[in-house]
PDB file of N, CA and C in Angstrom:
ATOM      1  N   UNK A   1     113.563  80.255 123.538  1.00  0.00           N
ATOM      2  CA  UNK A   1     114.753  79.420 123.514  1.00  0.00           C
ATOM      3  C   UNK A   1     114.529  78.186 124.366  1.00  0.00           C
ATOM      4  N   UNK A   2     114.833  77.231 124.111  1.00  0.00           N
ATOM      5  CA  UNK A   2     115.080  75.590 124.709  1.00  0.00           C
ATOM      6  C   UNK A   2     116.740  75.530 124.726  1.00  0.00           C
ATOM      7  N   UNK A   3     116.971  74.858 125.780  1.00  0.00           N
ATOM      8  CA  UNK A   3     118.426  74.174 126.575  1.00  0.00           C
ATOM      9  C   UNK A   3     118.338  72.665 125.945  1.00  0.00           C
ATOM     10  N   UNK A   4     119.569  72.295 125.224  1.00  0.00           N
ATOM     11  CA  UNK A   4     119.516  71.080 124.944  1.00  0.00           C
ATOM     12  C   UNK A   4     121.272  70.538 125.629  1.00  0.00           C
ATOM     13  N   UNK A   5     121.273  69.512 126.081  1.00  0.00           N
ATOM     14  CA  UNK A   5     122.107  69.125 126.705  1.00  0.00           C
ATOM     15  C   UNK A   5     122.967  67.745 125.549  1.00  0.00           C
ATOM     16  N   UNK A   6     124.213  68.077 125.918  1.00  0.00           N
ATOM     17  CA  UNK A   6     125.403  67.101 124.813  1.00  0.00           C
ATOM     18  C   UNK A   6     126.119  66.348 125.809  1.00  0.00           C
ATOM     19  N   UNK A   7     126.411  65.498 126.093  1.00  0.00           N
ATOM     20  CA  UNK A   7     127.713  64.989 126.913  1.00  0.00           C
ATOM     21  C   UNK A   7     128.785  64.185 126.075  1.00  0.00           C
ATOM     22  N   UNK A   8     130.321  64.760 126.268  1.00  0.00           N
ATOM     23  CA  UNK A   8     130.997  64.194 125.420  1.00  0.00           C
ATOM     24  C   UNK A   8     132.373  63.767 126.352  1.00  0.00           C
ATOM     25  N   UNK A   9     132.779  63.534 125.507  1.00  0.00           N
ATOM     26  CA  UNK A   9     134.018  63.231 126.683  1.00  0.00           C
ATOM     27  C   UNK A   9     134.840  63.905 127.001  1.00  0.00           C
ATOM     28  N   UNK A  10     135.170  63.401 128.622  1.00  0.00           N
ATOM     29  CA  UNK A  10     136.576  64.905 129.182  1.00  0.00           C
ATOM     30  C   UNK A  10     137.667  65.185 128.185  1.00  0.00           C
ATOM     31  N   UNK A  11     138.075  64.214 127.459  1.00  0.00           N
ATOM     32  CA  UNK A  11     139.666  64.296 126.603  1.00  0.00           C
ATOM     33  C   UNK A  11     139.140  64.889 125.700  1.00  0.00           C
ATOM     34  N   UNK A  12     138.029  65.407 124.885  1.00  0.00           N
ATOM     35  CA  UNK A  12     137.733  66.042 123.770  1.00  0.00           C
ATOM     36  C   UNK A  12     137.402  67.588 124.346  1.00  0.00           C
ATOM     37  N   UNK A  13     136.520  67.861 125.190  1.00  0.00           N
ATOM     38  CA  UNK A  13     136.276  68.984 126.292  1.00  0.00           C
ATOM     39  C   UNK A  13     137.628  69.533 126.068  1.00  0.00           C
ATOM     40  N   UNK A  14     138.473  69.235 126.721  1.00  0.00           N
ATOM     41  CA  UNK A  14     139.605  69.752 127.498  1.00  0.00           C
ATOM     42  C   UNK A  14     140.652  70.235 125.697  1.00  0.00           C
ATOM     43  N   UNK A  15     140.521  69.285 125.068  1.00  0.00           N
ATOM     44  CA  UNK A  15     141.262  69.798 124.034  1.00  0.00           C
ATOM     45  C   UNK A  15     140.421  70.783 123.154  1.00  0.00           C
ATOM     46  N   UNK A  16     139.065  70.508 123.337  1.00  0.00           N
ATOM     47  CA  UNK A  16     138.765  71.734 122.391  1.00  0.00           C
ATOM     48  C   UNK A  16     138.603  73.099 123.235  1.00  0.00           C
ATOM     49  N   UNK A  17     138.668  73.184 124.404  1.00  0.00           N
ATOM     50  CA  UNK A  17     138.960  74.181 125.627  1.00  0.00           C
ATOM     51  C   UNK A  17     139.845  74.582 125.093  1.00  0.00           C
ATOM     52  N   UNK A  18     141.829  73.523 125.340  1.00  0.00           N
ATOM     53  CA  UNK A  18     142.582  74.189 125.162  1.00  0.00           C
ATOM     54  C   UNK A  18     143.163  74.965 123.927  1.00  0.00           C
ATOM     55  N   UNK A  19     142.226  74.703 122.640  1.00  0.00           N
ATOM     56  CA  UNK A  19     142.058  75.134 121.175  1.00  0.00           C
ATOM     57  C   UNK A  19     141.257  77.153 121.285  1.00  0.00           C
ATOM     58  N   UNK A  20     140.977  76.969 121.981  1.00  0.00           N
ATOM     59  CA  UNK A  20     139.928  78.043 122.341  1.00  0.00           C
ATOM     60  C   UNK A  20     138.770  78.166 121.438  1.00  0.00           C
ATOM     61  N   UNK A  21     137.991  76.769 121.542  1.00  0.00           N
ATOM     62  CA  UNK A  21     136.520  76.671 120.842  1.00  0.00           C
ATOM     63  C   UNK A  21     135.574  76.838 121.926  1.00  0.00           C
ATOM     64  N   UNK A  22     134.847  77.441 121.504  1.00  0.00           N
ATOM     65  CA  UNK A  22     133.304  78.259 122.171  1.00  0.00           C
ATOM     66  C   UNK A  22     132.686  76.542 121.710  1.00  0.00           C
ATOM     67  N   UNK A  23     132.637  75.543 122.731  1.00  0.00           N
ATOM     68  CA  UNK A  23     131.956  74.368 122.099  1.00  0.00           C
ATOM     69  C   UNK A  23     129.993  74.698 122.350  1.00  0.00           C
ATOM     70  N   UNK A  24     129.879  75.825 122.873  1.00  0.00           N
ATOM     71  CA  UNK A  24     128.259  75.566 122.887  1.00  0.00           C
ATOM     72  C   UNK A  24     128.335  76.483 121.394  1.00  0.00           C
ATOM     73  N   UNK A  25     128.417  77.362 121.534  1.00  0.00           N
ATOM     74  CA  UNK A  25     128.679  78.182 120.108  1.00  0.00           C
ATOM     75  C   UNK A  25     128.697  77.665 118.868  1.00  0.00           C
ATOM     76  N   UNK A  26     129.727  76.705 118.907  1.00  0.00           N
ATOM     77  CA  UNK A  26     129.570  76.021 117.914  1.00  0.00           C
ATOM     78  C   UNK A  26     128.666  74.445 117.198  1.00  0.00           C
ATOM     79  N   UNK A  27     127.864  74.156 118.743  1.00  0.00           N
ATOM     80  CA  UNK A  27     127.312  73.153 118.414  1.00  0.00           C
ATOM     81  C   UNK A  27     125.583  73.842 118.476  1.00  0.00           C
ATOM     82  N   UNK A  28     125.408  75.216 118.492  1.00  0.00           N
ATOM     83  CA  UNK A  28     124.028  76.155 118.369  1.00  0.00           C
ATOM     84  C   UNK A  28     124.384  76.194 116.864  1.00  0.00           C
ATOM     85  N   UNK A  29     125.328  76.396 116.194  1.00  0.00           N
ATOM     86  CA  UNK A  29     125.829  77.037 115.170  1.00  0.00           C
ATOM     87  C   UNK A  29     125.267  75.680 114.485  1.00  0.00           C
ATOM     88  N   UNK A  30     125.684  73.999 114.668  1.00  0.00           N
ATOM     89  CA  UNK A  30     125.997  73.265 113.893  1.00  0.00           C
ATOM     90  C   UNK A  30     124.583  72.824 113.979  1.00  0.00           C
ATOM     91  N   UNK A  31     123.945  72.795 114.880  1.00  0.00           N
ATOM     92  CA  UNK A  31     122.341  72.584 114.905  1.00  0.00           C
ATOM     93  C   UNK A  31     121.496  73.438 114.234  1.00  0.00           C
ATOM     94  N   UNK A  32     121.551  74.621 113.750  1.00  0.00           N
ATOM     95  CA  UNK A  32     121.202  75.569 113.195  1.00  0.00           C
ATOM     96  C   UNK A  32     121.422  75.450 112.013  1.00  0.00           C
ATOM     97  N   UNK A  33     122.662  75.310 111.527  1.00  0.00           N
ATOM     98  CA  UNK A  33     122.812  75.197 109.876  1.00  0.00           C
ATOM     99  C   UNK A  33     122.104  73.644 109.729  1.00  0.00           C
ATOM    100  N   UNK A  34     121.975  72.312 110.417  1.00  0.00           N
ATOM    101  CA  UNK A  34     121.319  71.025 110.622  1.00  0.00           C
ATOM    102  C   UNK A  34     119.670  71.608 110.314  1.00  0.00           C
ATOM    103  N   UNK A  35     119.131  72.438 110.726  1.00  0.00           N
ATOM    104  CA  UNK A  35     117.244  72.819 110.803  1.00  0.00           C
ATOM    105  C   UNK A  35     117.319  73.230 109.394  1.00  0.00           C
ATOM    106  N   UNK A  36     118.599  74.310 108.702  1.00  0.00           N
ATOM    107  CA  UNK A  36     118.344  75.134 107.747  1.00  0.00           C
ATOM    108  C   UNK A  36     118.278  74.206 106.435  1.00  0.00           C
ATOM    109  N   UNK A  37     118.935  73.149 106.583  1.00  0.00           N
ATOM    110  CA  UNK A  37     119.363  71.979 105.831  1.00  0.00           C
ATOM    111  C   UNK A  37     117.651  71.120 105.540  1.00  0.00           C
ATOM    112  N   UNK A  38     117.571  70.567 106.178  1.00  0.00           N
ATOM    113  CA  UNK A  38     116.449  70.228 106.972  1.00  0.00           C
ATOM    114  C   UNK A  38     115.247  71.045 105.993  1.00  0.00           C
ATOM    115  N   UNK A  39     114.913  72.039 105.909  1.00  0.00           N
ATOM    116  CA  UNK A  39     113.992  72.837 105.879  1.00  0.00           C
ATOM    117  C   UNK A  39     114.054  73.186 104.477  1.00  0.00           C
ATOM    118  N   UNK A  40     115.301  73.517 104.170  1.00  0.00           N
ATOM    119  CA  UNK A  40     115.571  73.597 102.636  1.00  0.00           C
ATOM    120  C   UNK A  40     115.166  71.872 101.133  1.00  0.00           C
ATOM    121  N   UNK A  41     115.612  71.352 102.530  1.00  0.00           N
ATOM    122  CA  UNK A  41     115.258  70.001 101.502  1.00  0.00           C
ATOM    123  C   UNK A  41     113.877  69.855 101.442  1.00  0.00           C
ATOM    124  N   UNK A  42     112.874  69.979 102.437  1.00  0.00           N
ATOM    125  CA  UNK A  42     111.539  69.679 102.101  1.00  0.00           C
ATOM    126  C   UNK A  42     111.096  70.946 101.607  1.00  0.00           C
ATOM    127  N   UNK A  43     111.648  71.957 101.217  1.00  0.00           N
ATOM    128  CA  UNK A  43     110.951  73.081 100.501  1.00  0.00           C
ATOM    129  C   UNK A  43     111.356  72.684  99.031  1.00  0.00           C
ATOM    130  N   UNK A  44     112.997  71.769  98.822  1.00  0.00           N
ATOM    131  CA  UNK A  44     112.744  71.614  97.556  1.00  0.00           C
ATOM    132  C   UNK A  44     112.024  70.505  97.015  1.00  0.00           C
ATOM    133  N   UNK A  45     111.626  69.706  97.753  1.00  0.00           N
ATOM    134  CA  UNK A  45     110.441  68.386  97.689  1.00  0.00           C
ATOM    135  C   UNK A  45     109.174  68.980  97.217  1.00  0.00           C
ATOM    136  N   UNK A  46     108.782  70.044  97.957  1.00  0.00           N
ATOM    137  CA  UNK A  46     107.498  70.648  97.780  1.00  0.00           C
ATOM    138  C   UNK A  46     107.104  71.456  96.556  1.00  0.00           C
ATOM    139  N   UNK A  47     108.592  71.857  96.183  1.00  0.00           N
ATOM    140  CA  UNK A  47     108.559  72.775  94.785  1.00  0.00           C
ATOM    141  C   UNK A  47     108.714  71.500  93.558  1.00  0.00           C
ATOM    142  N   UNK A  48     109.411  70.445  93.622  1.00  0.00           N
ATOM    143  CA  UNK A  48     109.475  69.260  92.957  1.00  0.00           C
ATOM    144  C   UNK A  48     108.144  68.740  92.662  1.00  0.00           C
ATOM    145  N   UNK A  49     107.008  68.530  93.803  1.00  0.00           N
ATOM    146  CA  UNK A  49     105.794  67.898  93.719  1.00  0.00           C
ATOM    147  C   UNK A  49     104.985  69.230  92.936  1.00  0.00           C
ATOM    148  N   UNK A  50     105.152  70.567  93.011  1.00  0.00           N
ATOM    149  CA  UNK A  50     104.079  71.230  92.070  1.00  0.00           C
ATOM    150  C   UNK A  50     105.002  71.379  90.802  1.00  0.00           C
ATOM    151  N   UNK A  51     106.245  71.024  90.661  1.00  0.00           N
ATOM    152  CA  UNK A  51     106.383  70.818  89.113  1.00  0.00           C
ATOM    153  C   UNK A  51     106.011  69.754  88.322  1.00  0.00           C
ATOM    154  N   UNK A  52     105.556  68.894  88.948  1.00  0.00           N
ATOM    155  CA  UNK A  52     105.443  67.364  88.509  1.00  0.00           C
ATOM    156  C   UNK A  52     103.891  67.499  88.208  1.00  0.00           C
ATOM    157  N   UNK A  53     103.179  68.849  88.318  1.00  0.00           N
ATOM    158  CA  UNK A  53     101.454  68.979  88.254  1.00  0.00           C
ATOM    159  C   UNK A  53     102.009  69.896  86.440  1.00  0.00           C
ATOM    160  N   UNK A  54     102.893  70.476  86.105  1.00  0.00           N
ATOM    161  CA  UNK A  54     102.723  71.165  85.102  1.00  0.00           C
ATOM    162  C   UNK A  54     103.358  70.649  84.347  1.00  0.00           C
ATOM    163  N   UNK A  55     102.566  70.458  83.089  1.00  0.00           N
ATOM    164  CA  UNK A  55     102.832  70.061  81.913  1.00  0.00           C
ATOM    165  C   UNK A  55     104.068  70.513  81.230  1.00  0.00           C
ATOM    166  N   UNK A  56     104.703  69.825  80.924  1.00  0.00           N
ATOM    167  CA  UNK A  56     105.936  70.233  79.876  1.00  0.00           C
ATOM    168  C   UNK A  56     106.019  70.839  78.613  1.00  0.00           C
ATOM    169  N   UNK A  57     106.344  71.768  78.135  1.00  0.00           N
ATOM    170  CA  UNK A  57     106.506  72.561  77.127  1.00  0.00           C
ATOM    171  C   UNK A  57     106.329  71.986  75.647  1.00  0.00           C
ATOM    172  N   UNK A  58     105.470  72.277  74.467  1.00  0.00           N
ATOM    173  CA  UNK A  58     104.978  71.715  73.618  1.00  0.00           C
ATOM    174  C   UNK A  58     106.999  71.752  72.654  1.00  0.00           C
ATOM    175  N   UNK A  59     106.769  70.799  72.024  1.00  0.00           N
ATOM    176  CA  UNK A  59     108.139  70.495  71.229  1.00  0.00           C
ATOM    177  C   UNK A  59     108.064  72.073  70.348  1.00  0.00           C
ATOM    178  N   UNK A  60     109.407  72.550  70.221  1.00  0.00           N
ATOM    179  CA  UNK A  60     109.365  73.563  69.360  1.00  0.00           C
ATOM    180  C   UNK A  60     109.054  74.834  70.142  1.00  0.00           C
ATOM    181  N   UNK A  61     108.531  74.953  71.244  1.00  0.00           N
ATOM    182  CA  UNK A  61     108.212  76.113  72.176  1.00  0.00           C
ATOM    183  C   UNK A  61     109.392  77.259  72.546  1.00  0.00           C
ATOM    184  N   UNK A  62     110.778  76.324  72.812  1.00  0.00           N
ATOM    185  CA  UNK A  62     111.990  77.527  73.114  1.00  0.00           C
ATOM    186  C   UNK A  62     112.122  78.439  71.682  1.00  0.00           C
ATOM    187  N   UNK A  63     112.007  77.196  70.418  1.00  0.00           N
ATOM    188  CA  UNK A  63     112.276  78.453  69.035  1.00  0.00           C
ATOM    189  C   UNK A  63     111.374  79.191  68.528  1.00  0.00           C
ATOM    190  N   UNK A  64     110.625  78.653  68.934  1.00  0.00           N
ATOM    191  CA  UNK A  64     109.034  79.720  68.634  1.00  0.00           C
ATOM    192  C   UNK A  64     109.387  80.923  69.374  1.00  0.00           C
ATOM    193  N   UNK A  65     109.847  81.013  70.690  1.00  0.00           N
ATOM    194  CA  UNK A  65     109.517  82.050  71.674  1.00  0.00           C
ATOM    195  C   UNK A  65     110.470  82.568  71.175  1.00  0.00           C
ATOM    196  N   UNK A  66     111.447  82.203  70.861  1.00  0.00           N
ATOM    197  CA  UNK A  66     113.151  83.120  70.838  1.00  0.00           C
ATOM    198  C   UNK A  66     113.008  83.928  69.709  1.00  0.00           C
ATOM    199  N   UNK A  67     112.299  83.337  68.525  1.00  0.00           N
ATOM    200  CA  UNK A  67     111.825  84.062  66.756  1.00  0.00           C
ATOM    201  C   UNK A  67     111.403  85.160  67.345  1.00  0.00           C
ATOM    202  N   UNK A  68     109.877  84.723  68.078  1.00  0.00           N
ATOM    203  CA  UNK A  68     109.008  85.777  68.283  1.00  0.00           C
ATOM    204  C   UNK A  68     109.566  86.964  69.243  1.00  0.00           C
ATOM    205  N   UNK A  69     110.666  86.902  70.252  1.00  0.00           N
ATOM    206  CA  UNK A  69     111.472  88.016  70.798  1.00  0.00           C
ATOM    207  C   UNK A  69     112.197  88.761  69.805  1.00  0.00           C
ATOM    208  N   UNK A  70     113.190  87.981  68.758  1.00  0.00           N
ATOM    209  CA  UNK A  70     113.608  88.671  68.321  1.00  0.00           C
ATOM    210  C   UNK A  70     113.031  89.459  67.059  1.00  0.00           C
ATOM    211  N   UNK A  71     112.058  89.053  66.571  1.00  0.00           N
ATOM    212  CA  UNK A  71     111.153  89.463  65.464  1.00  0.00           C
ATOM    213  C   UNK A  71     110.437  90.923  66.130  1.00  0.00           C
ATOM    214  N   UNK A  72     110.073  90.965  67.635  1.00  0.00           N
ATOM    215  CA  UNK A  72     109.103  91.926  67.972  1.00  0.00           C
ATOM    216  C   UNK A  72     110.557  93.286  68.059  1.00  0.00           C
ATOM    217  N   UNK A  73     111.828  92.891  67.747  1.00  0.00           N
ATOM    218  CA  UNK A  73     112.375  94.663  68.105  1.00  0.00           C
ATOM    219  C   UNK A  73     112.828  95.338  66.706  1.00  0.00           C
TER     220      UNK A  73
END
């Protein structure tokens, strides 16, 4: 674990005190879903760049396949 430090202002402090918000709680929480965000987008970048290596499906390929499923029962 790493300590990261926020400073915000007393009038926001004090009202989200008197709200009864856990403000570290929720700003571990908001940094956390921020990495997951983060992490998800360059995984879908990465899955984007190896679709862009495979060739696209010859014209006629979905009805070919769908005949040949339903022909094999």
């Amino acid at each position: 674990m790493t300590v990261v430090s926020v400073r915000i202002d007393e009038k926001t402090k004090k009202i989200l005190e008197k709200a009864g918000v856990n403000i570290s709680k929720e700003v571990k929480r908001y940094l956390e879903e921020l990495a997951w965000k983060i992490e998800l987008r360059n995984s879908v970048r990465e899955f984007s760049k190896m679709l862009e290596s495979i060739p696209p499906a010859e014209d006629g390929f979905s009805v070919k396949s769908v005949r040949e499923d339903r022909e094999s029962h």
